[in-house]
Protein backbone atom coordinates (compact mmCIF):
# COMPACT_ATOMS: atom_id res chain seq x y z
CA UNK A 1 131.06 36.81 105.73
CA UNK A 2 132.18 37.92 109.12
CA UNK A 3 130.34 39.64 111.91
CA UNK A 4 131.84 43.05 113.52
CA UNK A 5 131.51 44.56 116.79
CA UNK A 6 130.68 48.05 117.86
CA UNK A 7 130.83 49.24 121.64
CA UNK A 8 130.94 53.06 122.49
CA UNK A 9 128.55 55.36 124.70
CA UNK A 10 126.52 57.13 121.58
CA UNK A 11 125.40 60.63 123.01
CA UNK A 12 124.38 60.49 120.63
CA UNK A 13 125.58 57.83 117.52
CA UNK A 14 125.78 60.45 114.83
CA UNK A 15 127.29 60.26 111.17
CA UNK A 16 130.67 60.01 111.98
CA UNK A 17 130.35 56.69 113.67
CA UNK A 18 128.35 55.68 110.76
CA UNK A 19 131.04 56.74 108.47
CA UNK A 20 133.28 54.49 110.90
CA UNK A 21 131.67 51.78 110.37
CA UNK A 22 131.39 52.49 106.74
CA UNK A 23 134.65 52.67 106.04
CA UNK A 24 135.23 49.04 108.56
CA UNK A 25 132.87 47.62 106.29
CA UNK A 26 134.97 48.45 103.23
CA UNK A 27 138.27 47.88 104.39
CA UNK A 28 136.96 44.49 106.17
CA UNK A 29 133.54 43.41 104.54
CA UNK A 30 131.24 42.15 107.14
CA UNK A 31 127.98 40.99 106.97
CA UNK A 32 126.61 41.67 110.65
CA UNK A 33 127.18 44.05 113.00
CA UNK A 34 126.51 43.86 116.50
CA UNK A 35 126.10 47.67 118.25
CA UNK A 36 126.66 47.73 121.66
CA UNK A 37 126.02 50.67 123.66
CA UNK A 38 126.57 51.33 127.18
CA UNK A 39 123.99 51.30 130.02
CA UNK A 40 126.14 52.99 132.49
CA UNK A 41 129.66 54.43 131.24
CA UNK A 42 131.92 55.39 134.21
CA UNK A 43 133.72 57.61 132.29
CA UNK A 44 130.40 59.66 131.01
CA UNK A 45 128.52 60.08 134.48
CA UNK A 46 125.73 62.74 133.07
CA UNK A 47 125.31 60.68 129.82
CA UNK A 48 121.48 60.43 129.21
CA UNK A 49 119.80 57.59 130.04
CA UNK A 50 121.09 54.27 128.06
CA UNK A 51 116.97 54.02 126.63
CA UNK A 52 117.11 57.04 124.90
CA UNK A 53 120.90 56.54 123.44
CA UNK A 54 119.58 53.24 122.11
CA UNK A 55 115.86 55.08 120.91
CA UNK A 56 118.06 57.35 119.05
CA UNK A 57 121.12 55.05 117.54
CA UNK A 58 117.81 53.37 116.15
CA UNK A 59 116.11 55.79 114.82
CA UNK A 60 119.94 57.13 113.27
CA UNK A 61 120.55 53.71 111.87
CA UNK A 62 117.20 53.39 110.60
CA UNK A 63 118.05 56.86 108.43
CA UNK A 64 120.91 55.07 106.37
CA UNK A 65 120.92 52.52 103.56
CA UNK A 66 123.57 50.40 105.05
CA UNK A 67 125.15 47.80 103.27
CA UNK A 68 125.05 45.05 106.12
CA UNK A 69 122.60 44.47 109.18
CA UNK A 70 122.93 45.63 112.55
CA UNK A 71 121.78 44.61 115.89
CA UNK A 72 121.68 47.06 118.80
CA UNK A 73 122.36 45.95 121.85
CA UNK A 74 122.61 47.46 125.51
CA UNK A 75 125.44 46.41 127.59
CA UNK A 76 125.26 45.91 131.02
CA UNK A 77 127.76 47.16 133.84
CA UNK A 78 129.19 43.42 134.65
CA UNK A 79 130.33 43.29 130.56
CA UNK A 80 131.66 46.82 130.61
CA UNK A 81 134.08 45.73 133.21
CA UNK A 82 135.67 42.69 131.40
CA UNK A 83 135.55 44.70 128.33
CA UNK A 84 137.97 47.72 129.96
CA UNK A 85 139.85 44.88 131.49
């Protein structure tokens, strides 16, 4: 199976990325996901803190029977840069 990648900001992740990744996992089936949210996202300056977007992507993730598993993960300012790059 393959792994997939997620990156946004998440204030907060709600269903529609969930349906996004729902409907990645059927038109690609992956096993893994890695979830990458954003510590500091230059173009979201008053986003709240990156804690409580990952506290809550959690605790949104944790409310769905999903059909492959997920790891979140917060991205640091140096990796945001070579990722707009």
């Amino acid at each position: 199976m393959q792994t997939a990648v997620f990156i946004g900001t998440f204030v907060p992740l709600h269903g529609a990325h969930i349906g996004q990744l729902l409907r990645a996992h059927q038109f690609t089936p992956f096993s893994k996901i890695y979830i990458l949210v954003n510590k500091n996202p230059s173009h979201k300056p008053n986003a709240t803190s990156w804690q409580h977007r990952l506290n809550m992507a959690k605790l949104t993730l944790e409310s769905f029977s999903l059909p492959f598993e997920y790891k979140l993960i917060p991205v640091p300012p140096v990796v945001q840069r070579y990722i707009q790059e």
